[in-house]
C-alpha atoms as a PDB file:
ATOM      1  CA  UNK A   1     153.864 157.139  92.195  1.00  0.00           C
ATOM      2  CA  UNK A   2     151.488 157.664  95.510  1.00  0.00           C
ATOM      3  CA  UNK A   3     148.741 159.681  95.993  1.00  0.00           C
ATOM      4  CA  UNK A   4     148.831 161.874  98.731  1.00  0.00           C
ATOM      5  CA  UNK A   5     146.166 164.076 100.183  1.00  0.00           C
ATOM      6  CA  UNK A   6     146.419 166.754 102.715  1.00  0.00           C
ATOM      7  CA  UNK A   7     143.371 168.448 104.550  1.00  0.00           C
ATOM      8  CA  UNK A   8     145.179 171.547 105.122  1.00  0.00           C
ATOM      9  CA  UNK A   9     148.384 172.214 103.943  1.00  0.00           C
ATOM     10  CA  UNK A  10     150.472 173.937 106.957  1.00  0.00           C
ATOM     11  CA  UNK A  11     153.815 173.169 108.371  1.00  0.00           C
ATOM     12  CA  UNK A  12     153.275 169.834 109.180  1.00  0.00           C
ATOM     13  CA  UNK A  13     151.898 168.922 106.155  1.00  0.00           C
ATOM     14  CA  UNK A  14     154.347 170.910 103.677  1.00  0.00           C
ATOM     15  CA  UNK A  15     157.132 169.589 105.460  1.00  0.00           C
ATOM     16  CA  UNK A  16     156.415 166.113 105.062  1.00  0.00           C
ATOM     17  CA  UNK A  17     155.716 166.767 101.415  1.00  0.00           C
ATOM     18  CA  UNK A  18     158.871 167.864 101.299  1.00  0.00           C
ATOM     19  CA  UNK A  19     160.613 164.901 103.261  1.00  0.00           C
ATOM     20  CA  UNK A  20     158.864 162.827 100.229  1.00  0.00           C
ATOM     21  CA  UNK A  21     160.427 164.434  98.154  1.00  0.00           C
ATOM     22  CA  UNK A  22     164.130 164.580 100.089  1.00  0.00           C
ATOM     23  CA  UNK A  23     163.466 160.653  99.852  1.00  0.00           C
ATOM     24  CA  UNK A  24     163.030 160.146  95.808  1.00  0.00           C
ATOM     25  CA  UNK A  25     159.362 158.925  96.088  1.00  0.00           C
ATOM     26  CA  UNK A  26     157.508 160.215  93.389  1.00  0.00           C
ATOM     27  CA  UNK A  27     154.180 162.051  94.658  1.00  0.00           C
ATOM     28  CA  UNK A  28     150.646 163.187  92.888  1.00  0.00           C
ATOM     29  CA  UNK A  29     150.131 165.962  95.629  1.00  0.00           C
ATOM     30  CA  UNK A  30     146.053 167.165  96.251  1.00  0.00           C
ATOM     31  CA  UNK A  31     145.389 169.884  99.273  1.00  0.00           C
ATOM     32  CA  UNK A  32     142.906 171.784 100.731  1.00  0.00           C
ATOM     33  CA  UNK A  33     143.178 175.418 101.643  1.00  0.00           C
ATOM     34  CA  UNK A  34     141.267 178.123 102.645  1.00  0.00           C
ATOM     35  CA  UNK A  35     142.995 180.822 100.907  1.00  0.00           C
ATOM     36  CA  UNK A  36     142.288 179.733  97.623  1.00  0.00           C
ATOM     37  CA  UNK A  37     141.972 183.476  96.708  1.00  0.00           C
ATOM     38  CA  UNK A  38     146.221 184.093  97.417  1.00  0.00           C
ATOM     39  CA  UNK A  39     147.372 184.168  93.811  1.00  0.00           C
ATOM     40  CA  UNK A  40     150.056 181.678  94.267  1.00  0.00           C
ATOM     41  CA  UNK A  41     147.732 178.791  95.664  1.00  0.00           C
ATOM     42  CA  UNK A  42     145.284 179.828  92.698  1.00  0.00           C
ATOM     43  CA  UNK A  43     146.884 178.935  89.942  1.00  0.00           C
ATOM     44  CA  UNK A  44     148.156 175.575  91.374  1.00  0.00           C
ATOM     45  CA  UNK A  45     145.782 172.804  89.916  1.00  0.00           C
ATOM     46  CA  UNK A  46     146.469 170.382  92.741  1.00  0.00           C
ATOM     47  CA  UNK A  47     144.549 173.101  95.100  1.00  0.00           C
ATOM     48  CA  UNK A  48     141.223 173.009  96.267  1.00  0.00           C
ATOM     49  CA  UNK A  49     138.693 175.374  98.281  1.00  0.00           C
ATOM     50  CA  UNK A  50     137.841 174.178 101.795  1.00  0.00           C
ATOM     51  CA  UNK A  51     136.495 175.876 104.798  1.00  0.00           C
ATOM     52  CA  UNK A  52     133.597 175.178 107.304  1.00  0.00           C
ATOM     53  CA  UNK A  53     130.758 175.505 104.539  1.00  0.00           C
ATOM     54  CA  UNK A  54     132.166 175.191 101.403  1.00  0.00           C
ATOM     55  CA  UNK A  55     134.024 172.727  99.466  1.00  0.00           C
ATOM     56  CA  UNK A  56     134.924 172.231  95.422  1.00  0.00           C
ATOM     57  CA  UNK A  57     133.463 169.205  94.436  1.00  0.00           C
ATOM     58  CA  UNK A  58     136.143 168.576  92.378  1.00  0.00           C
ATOM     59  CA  UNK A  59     137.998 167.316  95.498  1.00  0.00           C
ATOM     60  CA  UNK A  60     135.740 163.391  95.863  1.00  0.00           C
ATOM     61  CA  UNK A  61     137.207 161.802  92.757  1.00  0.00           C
ATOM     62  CA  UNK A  62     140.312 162.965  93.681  1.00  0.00           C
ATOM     63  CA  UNK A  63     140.038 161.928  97.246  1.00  0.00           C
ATOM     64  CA  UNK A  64     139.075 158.498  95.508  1.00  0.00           C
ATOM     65  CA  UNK A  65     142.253 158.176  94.699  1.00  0.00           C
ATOM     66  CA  UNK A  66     144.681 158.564  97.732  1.00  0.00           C
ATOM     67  CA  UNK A  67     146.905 156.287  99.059  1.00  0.00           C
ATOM     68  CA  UNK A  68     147.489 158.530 102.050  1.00  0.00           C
ATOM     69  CA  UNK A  69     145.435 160.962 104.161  1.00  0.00           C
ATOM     70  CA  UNK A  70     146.906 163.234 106.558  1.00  0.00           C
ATOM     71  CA  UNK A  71     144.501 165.309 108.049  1.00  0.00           C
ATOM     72  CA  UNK A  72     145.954 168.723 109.916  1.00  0.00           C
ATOM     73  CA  UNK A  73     142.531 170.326 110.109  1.00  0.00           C
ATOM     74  CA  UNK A  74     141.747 171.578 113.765  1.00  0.00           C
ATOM     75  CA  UNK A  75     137.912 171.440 114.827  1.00  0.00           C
ATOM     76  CA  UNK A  76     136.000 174.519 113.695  1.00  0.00           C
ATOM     77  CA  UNK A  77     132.847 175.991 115.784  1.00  0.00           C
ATOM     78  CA  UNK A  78     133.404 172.512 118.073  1.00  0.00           C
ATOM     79  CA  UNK A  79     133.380 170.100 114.917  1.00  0.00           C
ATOM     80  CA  UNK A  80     135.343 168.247 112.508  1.00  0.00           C
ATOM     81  CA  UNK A  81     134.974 169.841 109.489  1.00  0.00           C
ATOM     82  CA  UNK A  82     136.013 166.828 107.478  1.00  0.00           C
ATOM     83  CA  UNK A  83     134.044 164.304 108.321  1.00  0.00           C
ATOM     84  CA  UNK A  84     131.263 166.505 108.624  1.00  0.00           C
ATOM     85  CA  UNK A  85     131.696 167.189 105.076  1.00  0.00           C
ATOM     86  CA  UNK A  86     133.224 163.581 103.278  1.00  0.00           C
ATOM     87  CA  UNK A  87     132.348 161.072 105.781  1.00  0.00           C
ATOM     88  CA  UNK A  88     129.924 159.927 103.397  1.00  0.00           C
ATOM     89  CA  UNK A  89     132.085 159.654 100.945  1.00  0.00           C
ATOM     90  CA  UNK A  90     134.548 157.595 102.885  1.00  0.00           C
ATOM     91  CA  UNK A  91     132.880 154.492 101.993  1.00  0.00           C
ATOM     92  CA  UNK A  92     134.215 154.413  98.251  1.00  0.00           C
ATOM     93  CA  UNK A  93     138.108 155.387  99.486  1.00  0.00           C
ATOM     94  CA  UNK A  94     140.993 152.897  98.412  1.00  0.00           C
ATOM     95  CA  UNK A  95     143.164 154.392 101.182  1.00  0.00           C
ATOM     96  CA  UNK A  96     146.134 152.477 102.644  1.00  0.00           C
ATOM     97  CA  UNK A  97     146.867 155.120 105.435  1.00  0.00           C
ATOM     98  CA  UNK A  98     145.031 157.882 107.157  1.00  0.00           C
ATOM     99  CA  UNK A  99     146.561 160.035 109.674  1.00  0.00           C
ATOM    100  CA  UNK A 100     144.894 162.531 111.880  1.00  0.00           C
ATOM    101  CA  UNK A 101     146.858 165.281 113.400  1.00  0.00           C
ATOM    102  CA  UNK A 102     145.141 165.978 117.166  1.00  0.00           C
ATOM    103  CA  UNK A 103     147.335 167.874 120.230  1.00  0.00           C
ATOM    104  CA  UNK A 104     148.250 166.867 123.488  1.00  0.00           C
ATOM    105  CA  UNK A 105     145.694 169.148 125.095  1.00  0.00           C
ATOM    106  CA  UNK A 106     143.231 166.542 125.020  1.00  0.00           C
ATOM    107  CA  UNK A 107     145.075 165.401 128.555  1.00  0.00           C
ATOM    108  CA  UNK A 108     144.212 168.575 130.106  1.00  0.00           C
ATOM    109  CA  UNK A 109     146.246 169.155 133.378  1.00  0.00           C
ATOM    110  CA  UNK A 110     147.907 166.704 135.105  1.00  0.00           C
ATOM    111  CA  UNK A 111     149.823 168.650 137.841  1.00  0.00           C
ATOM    112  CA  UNK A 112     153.162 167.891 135.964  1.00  0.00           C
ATOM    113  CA  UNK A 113     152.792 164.462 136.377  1.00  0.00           C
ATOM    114  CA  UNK A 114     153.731 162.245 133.061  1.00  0.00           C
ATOM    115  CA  UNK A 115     151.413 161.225 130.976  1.00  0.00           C
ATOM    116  CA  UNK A 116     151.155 159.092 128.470  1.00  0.00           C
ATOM    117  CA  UNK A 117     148.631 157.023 125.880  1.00  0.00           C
ATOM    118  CA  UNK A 118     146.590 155.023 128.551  1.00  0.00           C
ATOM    119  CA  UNK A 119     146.264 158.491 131.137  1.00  0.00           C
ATOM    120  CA  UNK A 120     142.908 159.915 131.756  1.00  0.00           C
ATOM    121  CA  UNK A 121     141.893 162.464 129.065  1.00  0.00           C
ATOM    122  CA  UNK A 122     140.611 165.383 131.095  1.00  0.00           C
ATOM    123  CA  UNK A 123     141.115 168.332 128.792  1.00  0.00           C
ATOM    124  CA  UNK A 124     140.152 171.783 130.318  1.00  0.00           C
ATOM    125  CA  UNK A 125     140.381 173.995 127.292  1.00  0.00           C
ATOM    126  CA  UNK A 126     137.501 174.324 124.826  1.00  0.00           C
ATOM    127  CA  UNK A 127     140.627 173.366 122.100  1.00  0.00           C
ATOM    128  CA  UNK A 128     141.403 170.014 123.961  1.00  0.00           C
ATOM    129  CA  UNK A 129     137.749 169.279 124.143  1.00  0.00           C
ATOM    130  CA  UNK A 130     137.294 169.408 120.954  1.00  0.00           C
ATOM    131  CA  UNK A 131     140.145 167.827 119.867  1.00  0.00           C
ATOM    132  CA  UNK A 132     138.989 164.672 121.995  1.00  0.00           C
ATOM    133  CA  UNK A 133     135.692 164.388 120.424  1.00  0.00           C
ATOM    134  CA  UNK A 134     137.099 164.538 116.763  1.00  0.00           C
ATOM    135  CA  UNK A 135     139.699 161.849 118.266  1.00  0.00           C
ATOM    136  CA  UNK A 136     137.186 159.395 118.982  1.00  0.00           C
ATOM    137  CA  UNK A 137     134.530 160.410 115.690  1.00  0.00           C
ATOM    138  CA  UNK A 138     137.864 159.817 113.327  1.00  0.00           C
ATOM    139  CA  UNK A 139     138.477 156.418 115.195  1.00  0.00           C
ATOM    140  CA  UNK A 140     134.646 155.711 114.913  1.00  0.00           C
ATOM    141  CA  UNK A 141     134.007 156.301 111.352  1.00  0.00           C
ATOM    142  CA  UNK A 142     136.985 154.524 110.265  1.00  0.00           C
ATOM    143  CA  UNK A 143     136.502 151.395 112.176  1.00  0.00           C
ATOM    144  CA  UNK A 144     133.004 151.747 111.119  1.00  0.00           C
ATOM    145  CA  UNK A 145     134.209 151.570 107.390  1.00  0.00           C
ATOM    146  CA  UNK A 146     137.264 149.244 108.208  1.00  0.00           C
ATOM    147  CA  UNK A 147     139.924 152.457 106.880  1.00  0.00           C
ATOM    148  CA  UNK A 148     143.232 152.316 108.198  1.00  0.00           C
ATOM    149  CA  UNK A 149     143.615 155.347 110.340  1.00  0.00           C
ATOM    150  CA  UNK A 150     146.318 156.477 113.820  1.00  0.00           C
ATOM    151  CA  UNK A 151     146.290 159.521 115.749  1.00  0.00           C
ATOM    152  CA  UNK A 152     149.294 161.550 116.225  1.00  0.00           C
ATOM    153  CA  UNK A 153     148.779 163.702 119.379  1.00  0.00           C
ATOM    154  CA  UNK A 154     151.517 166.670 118.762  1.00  0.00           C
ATOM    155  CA  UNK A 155     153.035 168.354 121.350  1.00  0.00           C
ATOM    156  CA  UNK A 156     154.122 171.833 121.017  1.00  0.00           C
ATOM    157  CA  UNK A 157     155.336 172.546 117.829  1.00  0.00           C
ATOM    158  CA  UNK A 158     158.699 174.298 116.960  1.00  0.00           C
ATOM    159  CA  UNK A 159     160.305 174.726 113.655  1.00  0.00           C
ATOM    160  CA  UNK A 160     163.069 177.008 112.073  1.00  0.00           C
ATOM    161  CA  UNK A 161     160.681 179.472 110.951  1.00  0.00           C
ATOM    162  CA  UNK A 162     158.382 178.603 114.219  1.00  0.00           C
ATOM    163  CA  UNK A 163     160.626 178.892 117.248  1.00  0.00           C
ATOM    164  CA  UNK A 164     161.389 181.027 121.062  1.00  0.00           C
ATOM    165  CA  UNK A 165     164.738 182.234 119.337  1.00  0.00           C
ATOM    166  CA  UNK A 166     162.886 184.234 116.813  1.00  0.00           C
ATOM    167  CA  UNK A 167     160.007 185.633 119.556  1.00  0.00           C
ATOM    168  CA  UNK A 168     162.934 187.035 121.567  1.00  0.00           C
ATOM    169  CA  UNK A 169     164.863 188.460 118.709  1.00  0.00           C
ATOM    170  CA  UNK A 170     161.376 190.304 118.109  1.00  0.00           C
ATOM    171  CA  UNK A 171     161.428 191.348 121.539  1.00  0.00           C
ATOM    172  CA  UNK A 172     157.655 190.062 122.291  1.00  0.00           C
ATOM    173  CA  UNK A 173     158.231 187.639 124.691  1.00  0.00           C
ATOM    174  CA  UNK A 174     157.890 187.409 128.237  1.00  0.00           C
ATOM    175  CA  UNK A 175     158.394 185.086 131.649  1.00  0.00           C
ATOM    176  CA  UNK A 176     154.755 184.230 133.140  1.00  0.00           C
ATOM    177  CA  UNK A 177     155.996 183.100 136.841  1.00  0.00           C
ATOM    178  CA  UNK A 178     154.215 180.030 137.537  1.00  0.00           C
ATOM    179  CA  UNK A 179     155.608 177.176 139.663  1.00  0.00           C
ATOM    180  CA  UNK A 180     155.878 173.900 138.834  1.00  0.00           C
ATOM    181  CA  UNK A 181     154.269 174.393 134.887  1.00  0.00           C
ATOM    182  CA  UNK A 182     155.409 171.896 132.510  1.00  0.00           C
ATOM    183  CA  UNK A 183     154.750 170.833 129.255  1.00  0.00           C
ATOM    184  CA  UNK A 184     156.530 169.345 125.931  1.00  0.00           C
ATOM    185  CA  UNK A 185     157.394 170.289 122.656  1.00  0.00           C
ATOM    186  CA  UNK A 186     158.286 168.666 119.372  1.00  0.00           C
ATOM    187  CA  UNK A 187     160.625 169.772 116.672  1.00  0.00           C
ATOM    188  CA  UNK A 188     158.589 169.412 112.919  1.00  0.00           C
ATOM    189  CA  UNK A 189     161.294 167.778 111.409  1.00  0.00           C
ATOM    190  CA  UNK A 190     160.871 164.715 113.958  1.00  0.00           C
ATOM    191  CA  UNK A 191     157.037 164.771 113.252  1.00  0.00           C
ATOM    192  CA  UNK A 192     157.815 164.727 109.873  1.00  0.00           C
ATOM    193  CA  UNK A 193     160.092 161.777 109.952  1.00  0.00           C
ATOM    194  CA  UNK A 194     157.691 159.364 112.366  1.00  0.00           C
ATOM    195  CA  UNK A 195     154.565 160.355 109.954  1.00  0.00           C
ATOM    196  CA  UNK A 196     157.508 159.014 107.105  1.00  0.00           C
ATOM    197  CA  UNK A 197     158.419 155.803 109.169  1.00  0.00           C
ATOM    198  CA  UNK A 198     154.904 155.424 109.941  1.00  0.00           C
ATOM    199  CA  UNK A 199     153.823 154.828 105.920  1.00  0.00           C
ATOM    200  CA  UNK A 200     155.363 151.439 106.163  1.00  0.00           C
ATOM    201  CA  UNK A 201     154.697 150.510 109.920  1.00  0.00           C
ATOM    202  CA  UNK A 202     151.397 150.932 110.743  1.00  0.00           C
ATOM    203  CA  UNK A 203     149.091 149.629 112.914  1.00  0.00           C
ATOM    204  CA  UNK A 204     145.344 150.972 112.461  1.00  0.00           C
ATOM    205  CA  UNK A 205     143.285 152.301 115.752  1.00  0.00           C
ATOM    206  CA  UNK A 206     146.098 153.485 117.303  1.00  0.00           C
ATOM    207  CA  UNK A 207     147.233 156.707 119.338  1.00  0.00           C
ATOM    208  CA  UNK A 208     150.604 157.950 119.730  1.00  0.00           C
ATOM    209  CA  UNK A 209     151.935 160.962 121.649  1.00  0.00           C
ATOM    210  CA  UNK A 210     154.768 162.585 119.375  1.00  0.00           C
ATOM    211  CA  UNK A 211     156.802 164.228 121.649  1.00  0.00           C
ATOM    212  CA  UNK A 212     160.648 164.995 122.647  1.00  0.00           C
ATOM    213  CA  UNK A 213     162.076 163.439 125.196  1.00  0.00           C
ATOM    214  CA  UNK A 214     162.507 166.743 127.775  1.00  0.00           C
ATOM    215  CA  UNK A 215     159.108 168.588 129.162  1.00  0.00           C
ATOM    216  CA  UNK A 216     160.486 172.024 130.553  1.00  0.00           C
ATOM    217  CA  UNK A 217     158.936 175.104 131.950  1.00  0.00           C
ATOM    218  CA  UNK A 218     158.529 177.848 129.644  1.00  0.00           C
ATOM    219  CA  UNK A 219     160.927 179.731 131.822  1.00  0.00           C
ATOM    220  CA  UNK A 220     163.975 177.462 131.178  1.00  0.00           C
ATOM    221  CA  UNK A 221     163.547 177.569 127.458  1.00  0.00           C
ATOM    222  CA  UNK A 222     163.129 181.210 127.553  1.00  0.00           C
ATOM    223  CA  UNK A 223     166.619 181.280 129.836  1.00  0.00           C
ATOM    224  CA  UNK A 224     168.330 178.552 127.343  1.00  0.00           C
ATOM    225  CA  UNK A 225     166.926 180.976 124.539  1.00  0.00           C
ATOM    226  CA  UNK A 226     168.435 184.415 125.807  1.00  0.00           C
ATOM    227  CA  UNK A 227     171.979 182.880 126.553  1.00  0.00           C
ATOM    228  CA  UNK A 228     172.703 181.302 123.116  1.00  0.00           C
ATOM    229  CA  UNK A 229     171.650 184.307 121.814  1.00  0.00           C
ATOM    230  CA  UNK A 230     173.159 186.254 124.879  1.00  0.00           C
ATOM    231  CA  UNK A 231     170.874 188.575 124.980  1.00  0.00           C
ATOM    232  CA  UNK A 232     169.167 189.785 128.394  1.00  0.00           C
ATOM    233  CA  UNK A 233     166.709 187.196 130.067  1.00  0.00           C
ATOM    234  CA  UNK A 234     163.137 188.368 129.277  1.00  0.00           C
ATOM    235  CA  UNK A 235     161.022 189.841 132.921  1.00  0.00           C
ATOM    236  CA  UNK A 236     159.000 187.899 134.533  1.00  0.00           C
ATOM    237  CA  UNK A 237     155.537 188.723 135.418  1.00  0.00           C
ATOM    238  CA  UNK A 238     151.864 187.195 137.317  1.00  0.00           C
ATOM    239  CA  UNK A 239     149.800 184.857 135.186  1.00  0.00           C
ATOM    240  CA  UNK A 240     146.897 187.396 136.865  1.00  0.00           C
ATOM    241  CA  UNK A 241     148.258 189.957 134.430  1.00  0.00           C
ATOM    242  CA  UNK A 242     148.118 187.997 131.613  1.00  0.00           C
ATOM    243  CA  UNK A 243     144.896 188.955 128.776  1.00  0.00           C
ATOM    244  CA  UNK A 244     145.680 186.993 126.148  1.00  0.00           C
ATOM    245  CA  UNK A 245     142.749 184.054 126.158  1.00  0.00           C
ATOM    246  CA  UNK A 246     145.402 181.085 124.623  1.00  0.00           C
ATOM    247  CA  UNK A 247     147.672 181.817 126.995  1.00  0.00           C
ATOM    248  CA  UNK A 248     145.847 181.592 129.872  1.00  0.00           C
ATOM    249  CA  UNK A 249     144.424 178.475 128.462  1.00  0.00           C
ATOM    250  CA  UNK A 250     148.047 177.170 128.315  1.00  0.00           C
ATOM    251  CA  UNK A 251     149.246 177.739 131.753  1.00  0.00           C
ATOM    252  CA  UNK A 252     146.009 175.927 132.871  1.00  0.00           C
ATOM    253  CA  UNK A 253     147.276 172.631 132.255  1.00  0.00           C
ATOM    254  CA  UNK A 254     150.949 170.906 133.499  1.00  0.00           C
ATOM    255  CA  UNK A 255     151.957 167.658 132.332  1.00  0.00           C
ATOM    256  CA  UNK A 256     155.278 165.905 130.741  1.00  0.00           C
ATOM    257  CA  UNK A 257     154.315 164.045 128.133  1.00  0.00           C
ATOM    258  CA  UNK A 258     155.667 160.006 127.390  1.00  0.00           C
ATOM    259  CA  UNK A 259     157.133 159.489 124.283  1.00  0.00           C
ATOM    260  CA  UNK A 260     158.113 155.841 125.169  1.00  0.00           C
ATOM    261  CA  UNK A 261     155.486 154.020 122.597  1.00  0.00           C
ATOM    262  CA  UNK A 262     156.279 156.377 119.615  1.00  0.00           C
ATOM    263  CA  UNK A 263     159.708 155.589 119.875  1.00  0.00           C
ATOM    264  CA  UNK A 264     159.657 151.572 120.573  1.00  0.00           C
ATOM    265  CA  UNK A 265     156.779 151.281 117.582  1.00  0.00           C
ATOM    266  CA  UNK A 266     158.599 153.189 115.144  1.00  0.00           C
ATOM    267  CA  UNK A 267     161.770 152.367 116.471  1.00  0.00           C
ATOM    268  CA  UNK A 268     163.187 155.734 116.024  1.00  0.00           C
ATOM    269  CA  UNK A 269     165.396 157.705 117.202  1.00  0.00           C
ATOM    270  CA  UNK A 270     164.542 161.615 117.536  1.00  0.00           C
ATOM    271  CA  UNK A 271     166.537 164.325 115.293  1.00  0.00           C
ATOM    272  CA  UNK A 272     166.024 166.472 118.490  1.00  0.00           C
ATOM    273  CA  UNK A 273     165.884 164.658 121.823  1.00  0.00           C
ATOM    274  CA  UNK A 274     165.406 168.158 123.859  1.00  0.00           C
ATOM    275  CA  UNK A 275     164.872 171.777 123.206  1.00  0.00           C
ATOM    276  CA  UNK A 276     168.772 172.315 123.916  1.00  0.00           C
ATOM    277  CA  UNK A 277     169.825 170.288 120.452  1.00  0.00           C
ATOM    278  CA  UNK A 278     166.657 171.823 118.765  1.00  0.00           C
ATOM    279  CA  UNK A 279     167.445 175.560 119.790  1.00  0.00           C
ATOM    280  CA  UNK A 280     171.219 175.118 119.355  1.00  0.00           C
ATOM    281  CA  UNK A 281     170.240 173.796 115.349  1.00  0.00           C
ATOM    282  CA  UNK A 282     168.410 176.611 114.811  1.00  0.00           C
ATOM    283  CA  UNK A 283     170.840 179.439 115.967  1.00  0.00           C
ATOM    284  CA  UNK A 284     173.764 178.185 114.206  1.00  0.00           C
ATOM    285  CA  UNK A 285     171.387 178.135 111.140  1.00  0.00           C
ATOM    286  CA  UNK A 286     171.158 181.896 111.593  1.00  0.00           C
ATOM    287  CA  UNK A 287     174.794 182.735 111.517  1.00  0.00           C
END
């Protein structure tokens, strides 16, 4: 058995519970969540309050115990909420693995230009900042304590239950005509399986993008969308029109991002090379 401990318990995280359990390994599962109050997480004894100022104490002997640490907690208010809170108690941790989920927007932009681990970090939203700084306090505080700990920089994230197919059955979508905007995505069953491969090749201190091999424009996707659906491409309109903070904030920065080190380290070989394999999955998993 393996103790596993999540800091957050989202997508990411529940799915690679459940590839854990897809590959036979038994697991003693601990999480943190900040709707302790939803009846179903209550009365789950491996569940534990967390949000910026409050934790049950009841999570450091537990925490004691892990094998593995994945961390999916964004900044809050500009910090790291975890190691504002248990950096302290890092120091008495047996852990064999931790890995810290960060995003691609540390880059910033890039004028669709590739990028990859050794590029200039130049992020331009306050999310990217931040997501630097808790980069570089995680990979302080561990080497500090000699803990074994990689960052996974995510790229867009896109799921079955997560995706552009669903947004445009919905009807809520739109084209934002901008020229020459890139940026890349990742399917969460490929994170899933690198953060899997990753458990028994690791190398501590180290930064990988996970991303698919095809950055697009938001347009193309939208127009790959609509016609294996065939439904009626989506208008287009100005970025000026736009009032929606994040995705302003989005169409700030253009880059594609490398994928070349995850995939020689790990040696893998992604599920979903491109949005077209990824989309196509998930539409014939609607019929």
């Amino acid at each position: 058995m393996i103790n596993v401990f999540c800091f957050g318990y989202g997508q990411v995280a529940k799915n690679f519970i459940k590839k854990l359990s897809d590959e036979n390994i038994e697991i003693n599962l601990n999480f943190t969540s900040r709707k302790i109050k939803d009846k179903k997480i209550k009365n789950l004894n491996n569940a534990f309050d967390f949000n910026d100022d409050f934790y049950d104490p009841n999570i450091i002997p537990v925490l004691k115990k892990a094998d593995y640490i994945l961390v999916s907690i964004p900044p809050v208010g500009g910090k790291d909420i975890v190691l504002k809170n248990f950096s302290n108690e890092f120091k008495n941790l047996r852990v064999k693995w931790i890995t810290y989920l960060s995003a691609t927007s540390v880059y910033g932009n890039h004028n669709g230009k590739w990028v990859d681990e050794n590029s200039f970090t130049i992020p331009t939203s306050e999310n990217g900042i931040n997501r630097l700084a808790a980069e570089k306090k995680w990979i302080s505080v561990c080497k500090k304590l000699n803990l074994p700990v990689q960052i996974f920089r995510l790229s867009g994230i896109y799921s079955n239950t997560n995706n552009i197919i669903k947004r445009l059955k919905l009807g809520d979508i739109k084209i934002i005509d901008k020229k020459n905007h890139f940026f890349s995505r990742i399917h969460v069953d490929d994170i899933v399986n690198i953060l899997f491969k990753s458990m028994t090749k690791f190398k501590s201190g180290e930064i990988y993008n996970i991303s698919d091999d095809k950055p697009a424009s938001n347009e193309e996707i939208i127009q790959y969308a609509a016609k294996l659906l065939r439904v009626k491409i989506p208008e287009k309109i100005k970025l000026t029109s736009v009032r929606n903070k994040m995705l302003i904030n989005f169409y700030k920065d253009s880059k594609k991002v490398s994928n070349k080190k995850m995939k020689n380290f790990f040696n893998y070989k992604l599920k979903f090379p491109s949005f077209i394999e990824g989309l196509k999955n998930i539409r014939n998993n609607l019929i």
